[in-house]
C-alpha atoms as a PDB file:
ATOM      1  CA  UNK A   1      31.255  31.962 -51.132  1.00  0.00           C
ATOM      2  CA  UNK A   2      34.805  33.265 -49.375  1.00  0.00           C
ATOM      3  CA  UNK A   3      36.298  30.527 -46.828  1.00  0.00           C
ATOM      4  CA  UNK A   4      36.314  31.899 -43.490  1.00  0.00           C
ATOM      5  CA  UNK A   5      39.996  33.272 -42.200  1.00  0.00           C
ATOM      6  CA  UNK A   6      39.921  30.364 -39.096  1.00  0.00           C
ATOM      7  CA  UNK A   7      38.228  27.921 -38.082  1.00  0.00           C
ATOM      8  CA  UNK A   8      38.829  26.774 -34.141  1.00  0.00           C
ATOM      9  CA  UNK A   9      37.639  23.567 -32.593  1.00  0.00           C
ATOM     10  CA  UNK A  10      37.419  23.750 -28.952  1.00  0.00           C
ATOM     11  CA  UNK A  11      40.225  21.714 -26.928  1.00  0.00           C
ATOM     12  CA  UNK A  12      37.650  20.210 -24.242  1.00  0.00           C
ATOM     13  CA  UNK A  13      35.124  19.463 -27.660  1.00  0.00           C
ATOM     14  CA  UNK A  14      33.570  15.848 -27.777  1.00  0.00           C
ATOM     15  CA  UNK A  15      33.698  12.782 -25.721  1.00  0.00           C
ATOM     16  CA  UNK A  16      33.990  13.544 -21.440  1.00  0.00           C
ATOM     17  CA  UNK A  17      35.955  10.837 -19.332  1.00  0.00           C
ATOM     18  CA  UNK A  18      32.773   9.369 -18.096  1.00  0.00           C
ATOM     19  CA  UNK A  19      31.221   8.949 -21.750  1.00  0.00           C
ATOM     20  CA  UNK A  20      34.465   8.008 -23.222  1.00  0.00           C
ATOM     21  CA  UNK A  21      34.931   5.079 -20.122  1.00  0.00           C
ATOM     22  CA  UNK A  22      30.780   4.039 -20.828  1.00  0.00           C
ATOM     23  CA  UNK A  23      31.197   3.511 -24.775  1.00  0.00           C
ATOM     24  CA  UNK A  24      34.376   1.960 -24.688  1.00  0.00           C
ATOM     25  CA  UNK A  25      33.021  -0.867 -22.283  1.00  0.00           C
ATOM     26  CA  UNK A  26      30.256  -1.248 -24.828  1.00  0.00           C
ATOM     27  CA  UNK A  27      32.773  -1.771 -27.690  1.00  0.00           C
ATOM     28  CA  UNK A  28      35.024  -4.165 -25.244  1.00  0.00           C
ATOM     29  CA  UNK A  29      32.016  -6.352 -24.590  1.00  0.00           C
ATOM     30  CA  UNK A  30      30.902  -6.830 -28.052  1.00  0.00           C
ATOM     31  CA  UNK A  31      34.076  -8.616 -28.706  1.00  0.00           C
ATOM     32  CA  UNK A  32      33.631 -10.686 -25.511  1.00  0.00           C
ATOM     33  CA  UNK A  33      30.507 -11.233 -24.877  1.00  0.00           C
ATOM     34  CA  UNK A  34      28.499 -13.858 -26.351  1.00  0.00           C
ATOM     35  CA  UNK A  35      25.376 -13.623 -25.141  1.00  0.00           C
ATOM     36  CA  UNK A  36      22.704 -10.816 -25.241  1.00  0.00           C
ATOM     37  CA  UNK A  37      24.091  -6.637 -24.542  1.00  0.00           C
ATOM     38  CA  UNK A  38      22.139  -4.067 -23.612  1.00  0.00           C
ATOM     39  CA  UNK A  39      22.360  -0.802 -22.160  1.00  0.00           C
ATOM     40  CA  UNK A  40      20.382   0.591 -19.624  1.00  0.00           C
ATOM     41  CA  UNK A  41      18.685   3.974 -21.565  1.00  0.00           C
ATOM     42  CA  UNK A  42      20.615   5.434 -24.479  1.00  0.00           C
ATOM     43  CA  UNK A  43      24.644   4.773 -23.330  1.00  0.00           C
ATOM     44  CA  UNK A  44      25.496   8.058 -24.595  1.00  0.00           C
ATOM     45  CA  UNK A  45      22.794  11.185 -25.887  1.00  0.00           C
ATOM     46  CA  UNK A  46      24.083  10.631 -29.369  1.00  0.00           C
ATOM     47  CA  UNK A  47      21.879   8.667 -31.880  1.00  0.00           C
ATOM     48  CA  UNK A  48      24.728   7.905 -34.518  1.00  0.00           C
ATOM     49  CA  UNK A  49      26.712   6.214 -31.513  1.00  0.00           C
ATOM     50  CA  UNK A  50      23.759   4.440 -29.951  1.00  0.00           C
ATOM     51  CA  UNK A  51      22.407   3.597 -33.877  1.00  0.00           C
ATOM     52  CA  UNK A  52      25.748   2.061 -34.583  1.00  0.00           C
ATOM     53  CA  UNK A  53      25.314   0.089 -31.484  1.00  0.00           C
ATOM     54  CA  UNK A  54      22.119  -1.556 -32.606  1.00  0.00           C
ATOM     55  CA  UNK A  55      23.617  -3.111 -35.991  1.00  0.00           C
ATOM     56  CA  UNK A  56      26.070  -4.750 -34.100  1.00  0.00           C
ATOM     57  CA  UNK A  57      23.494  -6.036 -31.927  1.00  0.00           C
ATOM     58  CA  UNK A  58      23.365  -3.894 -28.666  1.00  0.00           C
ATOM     59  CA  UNK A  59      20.010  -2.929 -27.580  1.00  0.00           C
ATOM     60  CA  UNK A  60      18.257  -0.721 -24.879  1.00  0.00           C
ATOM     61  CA  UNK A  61      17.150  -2.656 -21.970  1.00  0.00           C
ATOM     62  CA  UNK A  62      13.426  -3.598 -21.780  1.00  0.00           C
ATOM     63  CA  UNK A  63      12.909  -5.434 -18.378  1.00  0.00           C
ATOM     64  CA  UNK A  64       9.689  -7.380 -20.541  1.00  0.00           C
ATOM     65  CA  UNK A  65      12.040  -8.862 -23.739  1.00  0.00           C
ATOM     66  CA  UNK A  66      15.186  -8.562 -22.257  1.00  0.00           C
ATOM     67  CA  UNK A  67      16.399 -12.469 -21.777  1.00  0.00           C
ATOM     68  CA  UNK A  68      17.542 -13.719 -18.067  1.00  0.00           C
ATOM     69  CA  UNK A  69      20.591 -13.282 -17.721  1.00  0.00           C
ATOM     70  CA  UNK A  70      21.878 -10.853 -19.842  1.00  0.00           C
ATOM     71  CA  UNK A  71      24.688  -8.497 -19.796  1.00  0.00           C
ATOM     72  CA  UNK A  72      23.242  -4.950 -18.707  1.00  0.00           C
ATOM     73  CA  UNK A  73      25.629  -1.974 -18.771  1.00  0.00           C
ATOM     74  CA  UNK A  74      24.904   1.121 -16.751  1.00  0.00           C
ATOM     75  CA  UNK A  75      25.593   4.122 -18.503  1.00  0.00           C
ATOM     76  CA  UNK A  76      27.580   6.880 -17.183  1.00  0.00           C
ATOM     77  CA  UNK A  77      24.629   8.924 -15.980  1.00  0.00           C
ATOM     78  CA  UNK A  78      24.214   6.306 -13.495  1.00  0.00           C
ATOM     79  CA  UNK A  79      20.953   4.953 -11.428  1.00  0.00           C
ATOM     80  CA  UNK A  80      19.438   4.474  -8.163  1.00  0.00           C
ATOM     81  CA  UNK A  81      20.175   1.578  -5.909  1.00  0.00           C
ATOM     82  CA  UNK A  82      16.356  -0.283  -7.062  1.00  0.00           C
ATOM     83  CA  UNK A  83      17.762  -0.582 -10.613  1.00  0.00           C
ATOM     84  CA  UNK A  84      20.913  -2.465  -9.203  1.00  0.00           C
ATOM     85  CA  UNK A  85      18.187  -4.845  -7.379  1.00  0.00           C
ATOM     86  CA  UNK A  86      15.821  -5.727  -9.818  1.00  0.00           C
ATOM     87  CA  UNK A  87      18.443  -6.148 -12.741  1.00  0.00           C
ATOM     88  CA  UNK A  88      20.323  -8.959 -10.103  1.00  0.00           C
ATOM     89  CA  UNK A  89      16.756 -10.195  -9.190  1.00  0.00           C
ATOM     90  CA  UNK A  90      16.549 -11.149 -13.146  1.00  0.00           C
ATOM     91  CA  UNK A  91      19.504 -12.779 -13.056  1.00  0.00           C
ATOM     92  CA  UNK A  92      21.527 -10.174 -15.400  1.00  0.00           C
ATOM     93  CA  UNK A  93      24.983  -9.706 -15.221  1.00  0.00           C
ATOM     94  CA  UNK A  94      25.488  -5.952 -14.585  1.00  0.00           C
ATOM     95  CA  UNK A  95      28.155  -3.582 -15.952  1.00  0.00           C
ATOM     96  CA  UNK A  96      28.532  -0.690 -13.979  1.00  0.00           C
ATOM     97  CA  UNK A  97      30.098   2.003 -15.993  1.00  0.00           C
ATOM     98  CA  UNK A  98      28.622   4.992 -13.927  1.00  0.00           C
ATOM     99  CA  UNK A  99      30.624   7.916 -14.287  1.00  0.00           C
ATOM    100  CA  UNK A 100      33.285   8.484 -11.089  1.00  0.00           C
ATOM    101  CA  UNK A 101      31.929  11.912 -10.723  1.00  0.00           C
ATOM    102  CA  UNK A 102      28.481  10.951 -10.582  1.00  0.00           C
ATOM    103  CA  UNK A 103      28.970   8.262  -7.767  1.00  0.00           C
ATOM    104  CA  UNK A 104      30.743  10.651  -5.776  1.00  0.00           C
ATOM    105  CA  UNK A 105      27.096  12.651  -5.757  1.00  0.00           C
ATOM    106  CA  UNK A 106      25.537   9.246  -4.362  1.00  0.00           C
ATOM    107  CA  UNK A 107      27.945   8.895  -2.021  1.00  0.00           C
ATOM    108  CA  UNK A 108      27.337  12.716  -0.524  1.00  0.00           C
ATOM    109  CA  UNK A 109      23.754  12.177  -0.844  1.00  0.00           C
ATOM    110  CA  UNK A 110      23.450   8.970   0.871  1.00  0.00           C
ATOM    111  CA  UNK A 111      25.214  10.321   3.710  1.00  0.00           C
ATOM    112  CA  UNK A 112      23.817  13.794   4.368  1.00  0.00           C
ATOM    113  CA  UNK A 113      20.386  12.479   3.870  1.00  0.00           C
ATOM    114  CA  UNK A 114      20.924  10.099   6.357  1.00  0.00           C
ATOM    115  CA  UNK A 115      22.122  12.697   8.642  1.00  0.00           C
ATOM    116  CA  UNK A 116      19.040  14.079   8.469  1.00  0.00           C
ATOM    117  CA  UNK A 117      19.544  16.929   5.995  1.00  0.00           C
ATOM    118  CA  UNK A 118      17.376  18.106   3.508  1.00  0.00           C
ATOM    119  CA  UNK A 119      19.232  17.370  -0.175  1.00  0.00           C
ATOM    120  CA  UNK A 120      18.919  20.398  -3.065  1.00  0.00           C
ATOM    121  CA  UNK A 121      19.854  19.493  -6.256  1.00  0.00           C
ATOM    122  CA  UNK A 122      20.682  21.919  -8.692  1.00  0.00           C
ATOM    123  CA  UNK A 123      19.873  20.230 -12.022  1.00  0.00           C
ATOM    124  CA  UNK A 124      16.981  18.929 -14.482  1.00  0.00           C
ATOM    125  CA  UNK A 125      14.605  16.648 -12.583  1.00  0.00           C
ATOM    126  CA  UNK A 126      13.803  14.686 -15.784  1.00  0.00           C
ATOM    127  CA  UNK A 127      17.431  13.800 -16.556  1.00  0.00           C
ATOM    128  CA  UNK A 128      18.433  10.284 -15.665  1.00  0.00           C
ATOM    129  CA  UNK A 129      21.402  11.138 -13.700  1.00  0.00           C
ATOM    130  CA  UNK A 130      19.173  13.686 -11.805  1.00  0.00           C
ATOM    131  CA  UNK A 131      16.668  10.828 -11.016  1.00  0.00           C
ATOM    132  CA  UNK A 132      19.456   8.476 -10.013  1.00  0.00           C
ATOM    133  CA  UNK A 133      20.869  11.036  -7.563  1.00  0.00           C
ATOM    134  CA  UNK A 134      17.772  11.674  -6.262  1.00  0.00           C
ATOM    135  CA  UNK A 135      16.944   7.483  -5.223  1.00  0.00           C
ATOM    136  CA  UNK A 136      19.993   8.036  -3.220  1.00  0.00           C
ATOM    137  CA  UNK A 137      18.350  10.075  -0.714  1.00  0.00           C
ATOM    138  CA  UNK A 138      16.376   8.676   2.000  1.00  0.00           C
ATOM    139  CA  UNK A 139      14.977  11.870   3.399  1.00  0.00           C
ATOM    140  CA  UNK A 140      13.255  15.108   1.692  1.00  0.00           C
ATOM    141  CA  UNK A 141      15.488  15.898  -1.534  1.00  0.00           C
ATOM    142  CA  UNK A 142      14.142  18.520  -4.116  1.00  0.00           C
ATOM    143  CA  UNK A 143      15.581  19.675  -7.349  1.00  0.00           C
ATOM    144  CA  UNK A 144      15.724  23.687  -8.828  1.00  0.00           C
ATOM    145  CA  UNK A 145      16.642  24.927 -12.338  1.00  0.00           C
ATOM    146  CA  UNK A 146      16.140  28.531 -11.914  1.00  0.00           C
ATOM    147  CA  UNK A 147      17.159  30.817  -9.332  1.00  0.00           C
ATOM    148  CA  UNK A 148      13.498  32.263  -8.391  1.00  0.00           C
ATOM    149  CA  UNK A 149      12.911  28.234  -7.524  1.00  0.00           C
ATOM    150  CA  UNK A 150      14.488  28.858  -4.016  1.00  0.00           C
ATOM    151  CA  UNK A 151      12.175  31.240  -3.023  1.00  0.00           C
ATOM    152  CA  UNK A 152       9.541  28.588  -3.141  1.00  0.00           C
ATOM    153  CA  UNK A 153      11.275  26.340  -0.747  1.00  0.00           C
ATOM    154  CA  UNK A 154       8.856  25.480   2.114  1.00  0.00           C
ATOM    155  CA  UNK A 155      12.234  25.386   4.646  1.00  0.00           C
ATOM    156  CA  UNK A 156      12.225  27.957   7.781  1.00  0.00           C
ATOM    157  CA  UNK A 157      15.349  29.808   8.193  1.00  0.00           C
ATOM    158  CA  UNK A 158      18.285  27.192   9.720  1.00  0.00           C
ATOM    159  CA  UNK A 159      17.157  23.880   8.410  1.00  0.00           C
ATOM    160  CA  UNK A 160      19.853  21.675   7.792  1.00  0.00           C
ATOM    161  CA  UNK A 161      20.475  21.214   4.046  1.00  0.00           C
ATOM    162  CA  UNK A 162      23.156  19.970   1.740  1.00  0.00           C
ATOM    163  CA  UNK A 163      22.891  21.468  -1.831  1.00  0.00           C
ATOM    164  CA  UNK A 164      24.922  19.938  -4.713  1.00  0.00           C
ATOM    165  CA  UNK A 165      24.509  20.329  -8.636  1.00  0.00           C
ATOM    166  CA  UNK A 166      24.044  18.106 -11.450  1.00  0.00           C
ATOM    167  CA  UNK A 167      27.701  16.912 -13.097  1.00  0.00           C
ATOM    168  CA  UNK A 168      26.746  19.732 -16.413  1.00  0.00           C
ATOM    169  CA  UNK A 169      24.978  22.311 -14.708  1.00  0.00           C
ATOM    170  CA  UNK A 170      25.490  25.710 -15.921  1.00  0.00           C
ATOM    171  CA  UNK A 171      28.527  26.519 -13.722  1.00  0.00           C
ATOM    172  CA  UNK A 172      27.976  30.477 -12.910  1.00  0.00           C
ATOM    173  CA  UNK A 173      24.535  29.850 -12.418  1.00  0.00           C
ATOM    174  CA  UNK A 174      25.425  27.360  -9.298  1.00  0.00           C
ATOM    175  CA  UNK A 175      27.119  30.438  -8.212  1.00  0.00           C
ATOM    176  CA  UNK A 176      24.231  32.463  -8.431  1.00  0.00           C
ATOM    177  CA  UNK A 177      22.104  29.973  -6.729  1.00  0.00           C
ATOM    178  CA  UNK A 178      24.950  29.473  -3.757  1.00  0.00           C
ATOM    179  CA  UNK A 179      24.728  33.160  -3.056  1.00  0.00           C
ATOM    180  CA  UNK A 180      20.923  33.125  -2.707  1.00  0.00           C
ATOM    181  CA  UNK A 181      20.636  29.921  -0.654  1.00  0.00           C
ATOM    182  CA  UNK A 182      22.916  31.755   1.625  1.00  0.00           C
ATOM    183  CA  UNK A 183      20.513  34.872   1.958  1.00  0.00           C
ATOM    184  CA  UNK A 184      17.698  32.068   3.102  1.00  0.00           C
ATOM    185  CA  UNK A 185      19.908  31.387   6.043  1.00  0.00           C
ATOM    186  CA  UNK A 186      19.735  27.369   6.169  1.00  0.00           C
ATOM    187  CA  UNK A 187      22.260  25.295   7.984  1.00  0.00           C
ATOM    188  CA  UNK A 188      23.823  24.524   4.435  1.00  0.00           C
ATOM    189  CA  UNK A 189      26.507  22.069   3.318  1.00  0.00           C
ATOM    190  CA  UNK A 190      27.653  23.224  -0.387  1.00  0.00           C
ATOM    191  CA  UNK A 191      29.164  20.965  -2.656  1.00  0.00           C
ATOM    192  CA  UNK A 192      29.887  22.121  -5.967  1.00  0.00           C
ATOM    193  CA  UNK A 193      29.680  18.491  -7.752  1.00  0.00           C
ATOM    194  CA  UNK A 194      29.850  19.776 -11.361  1.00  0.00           C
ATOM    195  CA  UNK A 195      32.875  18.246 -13.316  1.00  0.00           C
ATOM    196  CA  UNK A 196      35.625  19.921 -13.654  1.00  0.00           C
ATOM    197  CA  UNK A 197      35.364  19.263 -17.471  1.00  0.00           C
ATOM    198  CA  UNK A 198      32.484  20.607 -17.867  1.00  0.00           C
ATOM    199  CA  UNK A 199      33.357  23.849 -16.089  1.00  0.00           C
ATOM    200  CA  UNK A 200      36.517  23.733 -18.568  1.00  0.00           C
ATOM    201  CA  UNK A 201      34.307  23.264 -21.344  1.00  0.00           C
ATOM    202  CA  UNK A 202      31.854  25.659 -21.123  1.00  0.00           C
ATOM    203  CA  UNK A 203      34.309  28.517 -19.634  1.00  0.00           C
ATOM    204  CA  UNK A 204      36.167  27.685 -22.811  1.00  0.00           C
ATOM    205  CA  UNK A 205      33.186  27.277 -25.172  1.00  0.00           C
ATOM    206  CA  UNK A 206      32.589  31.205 -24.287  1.00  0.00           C
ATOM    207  CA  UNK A 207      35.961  32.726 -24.838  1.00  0.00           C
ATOM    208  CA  UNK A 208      35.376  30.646 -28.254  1.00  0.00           C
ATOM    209  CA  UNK A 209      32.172  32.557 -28.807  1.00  0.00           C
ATOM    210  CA  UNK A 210      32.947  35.824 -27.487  1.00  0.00           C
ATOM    211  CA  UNK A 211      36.155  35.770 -30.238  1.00  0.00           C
ATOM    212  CA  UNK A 212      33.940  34.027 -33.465  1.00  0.00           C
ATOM    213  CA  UNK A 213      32.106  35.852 -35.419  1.00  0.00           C
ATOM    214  CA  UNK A 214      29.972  32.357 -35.941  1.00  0.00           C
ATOM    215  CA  UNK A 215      29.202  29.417 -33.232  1.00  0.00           C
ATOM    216  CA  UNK A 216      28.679  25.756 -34.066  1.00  0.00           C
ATOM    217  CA  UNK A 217      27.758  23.871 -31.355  1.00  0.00           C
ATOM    218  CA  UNK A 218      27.745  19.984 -31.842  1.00  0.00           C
ATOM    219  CA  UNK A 219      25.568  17.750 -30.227  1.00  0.00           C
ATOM    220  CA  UNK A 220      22.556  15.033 -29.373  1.00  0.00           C
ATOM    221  CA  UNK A 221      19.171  17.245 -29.181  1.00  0.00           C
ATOM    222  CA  UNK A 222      18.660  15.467 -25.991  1.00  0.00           C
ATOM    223  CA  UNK A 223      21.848  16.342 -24.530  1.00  0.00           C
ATOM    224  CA  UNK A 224      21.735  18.237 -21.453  1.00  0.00           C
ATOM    225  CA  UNK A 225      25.591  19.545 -21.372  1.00  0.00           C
ATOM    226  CA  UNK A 226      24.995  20.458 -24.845  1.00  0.00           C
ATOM    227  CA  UNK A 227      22.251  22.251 -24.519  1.00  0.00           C
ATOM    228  CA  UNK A 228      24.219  24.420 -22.044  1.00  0.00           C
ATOM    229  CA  UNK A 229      27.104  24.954 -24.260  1.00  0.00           C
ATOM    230  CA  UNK A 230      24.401  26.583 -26.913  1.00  0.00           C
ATOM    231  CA  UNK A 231      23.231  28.909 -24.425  1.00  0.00           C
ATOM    232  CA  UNK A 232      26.371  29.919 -23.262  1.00  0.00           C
ATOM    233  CA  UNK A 233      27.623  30.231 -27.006  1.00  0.00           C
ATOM    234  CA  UNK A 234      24.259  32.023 -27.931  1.00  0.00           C
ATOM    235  CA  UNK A 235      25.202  34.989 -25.173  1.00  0.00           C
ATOM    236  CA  UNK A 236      28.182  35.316 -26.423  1.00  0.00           C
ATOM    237  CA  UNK A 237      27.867  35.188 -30.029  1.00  0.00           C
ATOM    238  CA  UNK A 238      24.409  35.914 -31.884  1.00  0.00           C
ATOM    239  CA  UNK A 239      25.449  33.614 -34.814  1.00  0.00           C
ATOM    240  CA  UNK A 240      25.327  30.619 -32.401  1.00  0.00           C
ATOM    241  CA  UNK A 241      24.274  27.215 -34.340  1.00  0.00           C
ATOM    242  CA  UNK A 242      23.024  24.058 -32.553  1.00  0.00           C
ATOM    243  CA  UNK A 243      23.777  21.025 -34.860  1.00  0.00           C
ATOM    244  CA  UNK A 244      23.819  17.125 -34.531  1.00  0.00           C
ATOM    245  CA  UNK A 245      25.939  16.100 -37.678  1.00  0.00           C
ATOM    246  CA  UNK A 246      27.608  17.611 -40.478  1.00  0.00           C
ATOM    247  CA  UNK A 247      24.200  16.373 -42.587  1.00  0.00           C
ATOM    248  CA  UNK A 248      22.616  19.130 -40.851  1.00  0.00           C
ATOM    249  CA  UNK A 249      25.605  22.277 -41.255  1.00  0.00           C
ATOM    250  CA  UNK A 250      24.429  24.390 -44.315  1.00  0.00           C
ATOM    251  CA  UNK A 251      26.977  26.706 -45.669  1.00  0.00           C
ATOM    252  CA  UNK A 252      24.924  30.005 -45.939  1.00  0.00           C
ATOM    253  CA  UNK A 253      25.453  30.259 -41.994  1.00  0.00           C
ATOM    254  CA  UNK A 254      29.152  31.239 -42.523  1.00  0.00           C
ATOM    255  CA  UNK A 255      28.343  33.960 -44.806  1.00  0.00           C
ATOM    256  CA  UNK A 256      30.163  37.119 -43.499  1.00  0.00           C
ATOM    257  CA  UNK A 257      32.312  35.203 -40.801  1.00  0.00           C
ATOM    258  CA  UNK A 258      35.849  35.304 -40.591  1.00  0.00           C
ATOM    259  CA  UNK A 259      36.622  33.241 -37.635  1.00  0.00           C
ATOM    260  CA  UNK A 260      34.282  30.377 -36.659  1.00  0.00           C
ATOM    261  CA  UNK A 261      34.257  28.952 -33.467  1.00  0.00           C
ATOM    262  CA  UNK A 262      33.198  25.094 -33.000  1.00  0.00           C
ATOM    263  CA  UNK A 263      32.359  23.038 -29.569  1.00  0.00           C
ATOM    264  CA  UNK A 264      30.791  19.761 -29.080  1.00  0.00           C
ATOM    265  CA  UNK A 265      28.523  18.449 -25.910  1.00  0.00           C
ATOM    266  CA  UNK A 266      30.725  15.431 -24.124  1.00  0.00           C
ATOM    267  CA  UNK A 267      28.501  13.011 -25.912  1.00  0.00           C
ATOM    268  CA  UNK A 268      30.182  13.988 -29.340  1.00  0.00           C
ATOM    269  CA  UNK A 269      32.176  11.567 -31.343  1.00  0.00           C
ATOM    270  CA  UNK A 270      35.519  12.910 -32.133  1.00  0.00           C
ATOM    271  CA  UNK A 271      34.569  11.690 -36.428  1.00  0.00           C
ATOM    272  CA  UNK A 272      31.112  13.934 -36.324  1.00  0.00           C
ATOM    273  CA  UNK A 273      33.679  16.857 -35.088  1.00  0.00           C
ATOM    274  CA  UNK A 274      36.070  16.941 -37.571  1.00  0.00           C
ATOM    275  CA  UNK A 275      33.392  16.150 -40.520  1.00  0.00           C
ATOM    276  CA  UNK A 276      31.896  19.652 -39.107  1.00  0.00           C
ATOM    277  CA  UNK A 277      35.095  21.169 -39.092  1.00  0.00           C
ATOM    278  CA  UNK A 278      35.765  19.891 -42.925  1.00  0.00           C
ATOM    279  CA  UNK A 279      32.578  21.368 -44.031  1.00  0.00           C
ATOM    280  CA  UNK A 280      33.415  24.834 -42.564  1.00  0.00           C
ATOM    281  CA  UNK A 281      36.656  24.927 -44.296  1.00  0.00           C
ATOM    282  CA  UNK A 282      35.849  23.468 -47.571  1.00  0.00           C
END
């Protein structure tokens, strides 16, 4: 088989700020720490990184084996305030590596909901750092995924409402949702919370696409921001490949493409990256 003409990794590819920050405490503490380490959920939505983890001895947190006082690091998606109580309630020494841009969402919450506005979250309710925004509000708070959502909202026509969006929601379709939330006429405060990285990334990963004649997106399965990338990419670019490692690239995929385009979810190692980008070239 022909090598393709190019093959172009993504500037904004692998590791965010926030994930980058979380697994670098995790590799600080294993050289200071001696007792017990464990992370509060999966530190990052990459199984190599949280696999590599376990050998040298950092596990998940289980509130029923987890020894008294143990170190327990908070992973960038962050939590609600009850985790912070019942982890010092145990005794455990906690870590808070919660991503900057997340806490800023608590923050907002916490005060508009005490202000008595409604809180809309634009987002997955099943992620974790949808759940930990939502334990921030102490009023009504709702989350939407799709734009038809917000014509199920039960609120009359100038109810006081702040809407904000998960950090790696999809950013044009926050736009879309902005526009229609206006057309409901509420009394709405909008934030845009998403980060600014992920806008870059995923207004980059389609240019990528739109210019490749094949996509490899790199990622955890269970990675929301990843997820979004491949969607993005698969609009874009009908030869659009989700992948987690190089294990799982097979060569037939570039058969035909020139220029290949590759991006990686912000819970990508920078290693799993460039082993993709070897196997495309080689």
């Amino acid at each position: 088989m022909e090598h393709p003409a190019s093959v172009t990794v993504a500037k904004t590819a692998g590791f965010c700020f926030g994930v980058k920050r979380a697994v670098d405490r995790v590799y600080e503490l294993i050289e200071s720490e001696k007792g017990p380490i464990y992370t509060y959920g999966p530190i990052i939505h990459n199984e190599q990184v949280v696999e590599d983890l376990k050998k040298r001895g950092v596990d998940i947190y289980d509130p029923e084996t987890a020894a008294p006082g143990s170190v327990v690091v908070l992973r960038s998606h962050g939590v609600g305030k009850q985790v912070y109580r019942e982890l010092e309630e145990k005794g455990h020494t906690i870590v808070d590596a919660t991503c900057p841009f997340v806490e800023r969402i608590h923050k907002i919450v916490e005060e508009e909901s005490a202000a008595g506005k409604k809180i809309l979250i634009a987002g997955d309710a099943t992620h974790p750092e949808v759940e930990g925004i939502m334990a921030f509000a102490s009023g009504e708070v709702r989350c939407i995924t799709k734009l038809d959502e917000i014509d199920e909202l039960p609120w009359e026509k100038g109810t006081p409402v702040c809407f904000v969006a998960q950090t790696t929601f999809n950013h044009q379709n926050f736009q879309n949702m902005v526009e229609k939330i206006f057309e409901k006429g509420y009394d709405t405060r909008i934030v845009n919370t998403i980060c600014n990285a992920t806008q870059e990334r995923q207004e980059e990963a389609g240019r990528l696409a739109e210019a490749s004649d094949v996509m490899i997106v790199v990622g955890g399965r269970s990675s929301s921001n990843t997820q979004k990338l491949y969607e993005i990419c698969k609009g874009k670019c009908a030869r659009t490949y989700f992948i987690q490692t190089a294990e799982d690239f097979h060569s037939e995929v570039l058969h035909g493409g020139d220029n290949v385009g590759i991006t990686a979810g912000a819970s990508t190692p920078s290693n799993i990256i460039q082993e993709v980008k070897t196997k495309c070239q080689n």
